[in-house]
Protein backbone atom coordinates (compact mmCIF):
# COMPACT_ATOMS: atom_id res chain seq x y z
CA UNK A 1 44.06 0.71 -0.77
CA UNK A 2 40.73 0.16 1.15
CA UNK A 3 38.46 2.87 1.62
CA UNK A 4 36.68 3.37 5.34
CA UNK A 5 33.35 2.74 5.02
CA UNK A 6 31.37 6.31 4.34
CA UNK A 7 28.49 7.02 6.59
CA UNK A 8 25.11 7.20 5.40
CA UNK A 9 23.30 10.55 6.54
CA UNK A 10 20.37 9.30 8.86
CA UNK A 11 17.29 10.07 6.47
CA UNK A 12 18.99 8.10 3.44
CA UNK A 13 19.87 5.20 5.97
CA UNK A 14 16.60 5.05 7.22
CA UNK A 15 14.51 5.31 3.64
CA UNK A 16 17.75 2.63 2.49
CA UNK A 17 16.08 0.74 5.44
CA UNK A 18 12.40 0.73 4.55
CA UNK A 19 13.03 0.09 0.92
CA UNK A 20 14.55 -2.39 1.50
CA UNK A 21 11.64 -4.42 3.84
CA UNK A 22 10.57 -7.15 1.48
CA UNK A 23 6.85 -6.62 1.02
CA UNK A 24 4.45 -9.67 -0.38
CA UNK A 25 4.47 -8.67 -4.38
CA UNK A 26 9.04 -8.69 -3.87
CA UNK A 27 9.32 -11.27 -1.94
CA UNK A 28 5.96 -13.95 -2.24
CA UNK A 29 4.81 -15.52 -5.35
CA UNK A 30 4.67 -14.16 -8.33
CA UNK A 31 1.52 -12.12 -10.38
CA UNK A 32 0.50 -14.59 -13.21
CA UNK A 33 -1.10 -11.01 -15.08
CA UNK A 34 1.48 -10.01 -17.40
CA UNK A 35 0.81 -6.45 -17.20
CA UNK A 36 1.31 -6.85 -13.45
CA UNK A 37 4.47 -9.07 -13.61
CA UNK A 38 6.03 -6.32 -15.80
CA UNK A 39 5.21 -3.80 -13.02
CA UNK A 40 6.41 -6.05 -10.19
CA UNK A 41 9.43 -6.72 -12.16
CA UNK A 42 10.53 -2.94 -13.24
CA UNK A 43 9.94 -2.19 -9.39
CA UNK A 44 11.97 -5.24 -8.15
CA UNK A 45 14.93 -3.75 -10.95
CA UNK A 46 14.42 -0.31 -8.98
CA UNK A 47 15.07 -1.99 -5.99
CA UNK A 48 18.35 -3.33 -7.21
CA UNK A 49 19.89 -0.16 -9.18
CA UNK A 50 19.18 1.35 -5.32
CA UNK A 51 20.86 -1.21 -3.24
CA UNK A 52 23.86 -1.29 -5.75
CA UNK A 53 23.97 2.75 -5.99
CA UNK A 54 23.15 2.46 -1.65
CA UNK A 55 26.16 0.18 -1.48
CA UNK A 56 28.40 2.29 -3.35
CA UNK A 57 27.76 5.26 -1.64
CA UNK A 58 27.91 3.39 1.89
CA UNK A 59 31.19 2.08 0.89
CA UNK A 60 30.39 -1.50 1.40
CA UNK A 61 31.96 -2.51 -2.14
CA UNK A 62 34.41 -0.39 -3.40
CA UNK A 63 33.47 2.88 -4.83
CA UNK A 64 34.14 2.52 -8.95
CA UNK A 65 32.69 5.70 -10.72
CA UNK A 66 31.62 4.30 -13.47
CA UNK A 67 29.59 1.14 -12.03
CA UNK A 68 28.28 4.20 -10.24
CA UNK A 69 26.98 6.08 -13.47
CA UNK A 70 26.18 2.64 -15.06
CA UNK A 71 23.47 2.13 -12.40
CA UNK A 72 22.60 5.56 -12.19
CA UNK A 73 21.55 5.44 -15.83
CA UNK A 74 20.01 2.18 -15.37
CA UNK A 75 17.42 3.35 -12.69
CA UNK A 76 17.09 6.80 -14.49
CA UNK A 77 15.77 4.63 -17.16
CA UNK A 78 13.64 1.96 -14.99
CA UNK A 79 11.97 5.12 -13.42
CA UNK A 80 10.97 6.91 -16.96
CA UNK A 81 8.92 3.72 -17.14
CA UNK A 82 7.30 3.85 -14.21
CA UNK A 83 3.95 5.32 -15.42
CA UNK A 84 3.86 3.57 -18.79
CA UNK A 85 3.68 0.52 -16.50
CA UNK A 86 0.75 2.05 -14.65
CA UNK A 87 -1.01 3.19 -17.42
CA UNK A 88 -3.67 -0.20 -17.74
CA UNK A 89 -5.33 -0.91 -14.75
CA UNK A 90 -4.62 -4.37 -14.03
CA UNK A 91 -4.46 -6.25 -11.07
CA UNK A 92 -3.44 -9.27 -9.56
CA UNK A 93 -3.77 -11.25 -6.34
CA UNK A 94 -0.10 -11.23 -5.78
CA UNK A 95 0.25 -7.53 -6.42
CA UNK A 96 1.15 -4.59 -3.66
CA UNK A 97 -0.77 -1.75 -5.62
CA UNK A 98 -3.44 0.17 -4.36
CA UNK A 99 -6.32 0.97 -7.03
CA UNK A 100 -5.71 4.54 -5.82
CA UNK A 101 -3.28 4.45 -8.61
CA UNK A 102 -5.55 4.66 -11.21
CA UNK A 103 -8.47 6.60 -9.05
CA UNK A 104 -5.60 9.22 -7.80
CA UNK A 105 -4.32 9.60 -11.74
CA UNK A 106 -2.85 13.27 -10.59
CA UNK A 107 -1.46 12.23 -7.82
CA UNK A 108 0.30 9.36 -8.78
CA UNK A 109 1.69 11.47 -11.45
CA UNK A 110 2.86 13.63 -9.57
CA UNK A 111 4.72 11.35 -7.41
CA UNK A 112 6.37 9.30 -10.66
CA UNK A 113 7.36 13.15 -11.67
CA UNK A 114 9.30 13.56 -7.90
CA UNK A 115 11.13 10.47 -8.44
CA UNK A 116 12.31 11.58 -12.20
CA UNK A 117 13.00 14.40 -11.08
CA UNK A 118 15.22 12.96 -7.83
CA UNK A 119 16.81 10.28 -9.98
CA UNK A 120 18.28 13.04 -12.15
CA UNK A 121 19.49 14.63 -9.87
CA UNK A 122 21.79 11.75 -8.64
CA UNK A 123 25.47 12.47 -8.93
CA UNK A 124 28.33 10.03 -8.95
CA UNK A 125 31.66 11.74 -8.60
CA UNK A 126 32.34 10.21 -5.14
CA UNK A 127 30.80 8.17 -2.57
CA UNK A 128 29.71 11.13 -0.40
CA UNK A 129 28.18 12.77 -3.48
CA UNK A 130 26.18 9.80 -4.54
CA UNK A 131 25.00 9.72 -0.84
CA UNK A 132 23.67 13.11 -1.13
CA UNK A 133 21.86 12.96 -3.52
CA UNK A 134 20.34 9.53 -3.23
CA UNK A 135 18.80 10.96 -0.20
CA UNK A 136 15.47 12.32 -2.20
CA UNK A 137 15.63 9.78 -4.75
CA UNK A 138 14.60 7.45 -1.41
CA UNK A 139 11.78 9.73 0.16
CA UNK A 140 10.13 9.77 -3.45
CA UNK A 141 10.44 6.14 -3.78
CA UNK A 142 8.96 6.13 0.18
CA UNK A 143 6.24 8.41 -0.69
CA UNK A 144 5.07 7.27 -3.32
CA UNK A 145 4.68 3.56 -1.72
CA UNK A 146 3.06 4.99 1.30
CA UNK A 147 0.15 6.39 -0.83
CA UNK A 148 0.03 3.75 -3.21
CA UNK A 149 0.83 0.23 -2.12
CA UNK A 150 -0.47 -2.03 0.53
């Protein structure tokens, strides 16, 4: 049986949308600082759980609950890295980050907090679920890369 594709709600298809805009440090060359690279990498990772977990709820692969959960849990995890991976300030020619990250400590923070926060919220019992609640898990990703990257 084949499933009708599930509309996204508006906001979630338009953060889906942005995220997914390839910016220099995703799509260019790659930062030869290691501390960098590992930053560029756990973000690219991000990017992936969210188009897979996107895709699932938009019904453009067949919704399987548990390859739901399995990249929910993978991008709760990615995200409780996020600011180990910010903690050195390193930078890189290749790289997308603003120093505001480390001049805006609180504030980045705070934003890495949000997205926690968001990501654990995310349910997967259904397609329409997972679309719900991937909603904020997009606007903290969008915030935070409005304040903090190039």
């Amino acid at each position: 049986m084949r499933l009708a594709p599930l509309a996204l709600p508006l906001p979630l298809a338009l953060s889906l949308a942005v995220l997914s805009a390839a910016p220099a440090a995703f799509a260019g060359e790659d930062p030869t600082d290691p501390t960098v690279l590992a930053r560029v990498q756990l973000m690219r990772a991000m990017k992936a759980d969210l188009a897979a977990l996107g895709d699932l709820a938009a019904g453009k692969v067949a919704f399987d609950e548990a390859a739901a959960e399995a990249a929910v849990n993978a991008f709760l995890a990615r995200a409780d890295k996020v600011e180990a991976a910010y903690k050195d300030k390193a930078d890189d020619p290749a790289s997308d980050g603003l120093p505001d990250i480390w001049t805006a400590r609180a504030e980045f923070r705070q934003k890495e907090n949000r997205l926690v926060k968001a990501a654990m919220g995310l349910e997967w019992s259904s397609p329409a679920a997972l679309a719900e609640t991937l909603a904020p898990v997009a606007a903290a990703c969008k915030d935070c890369h409005g304040r903090f990257r190039m």
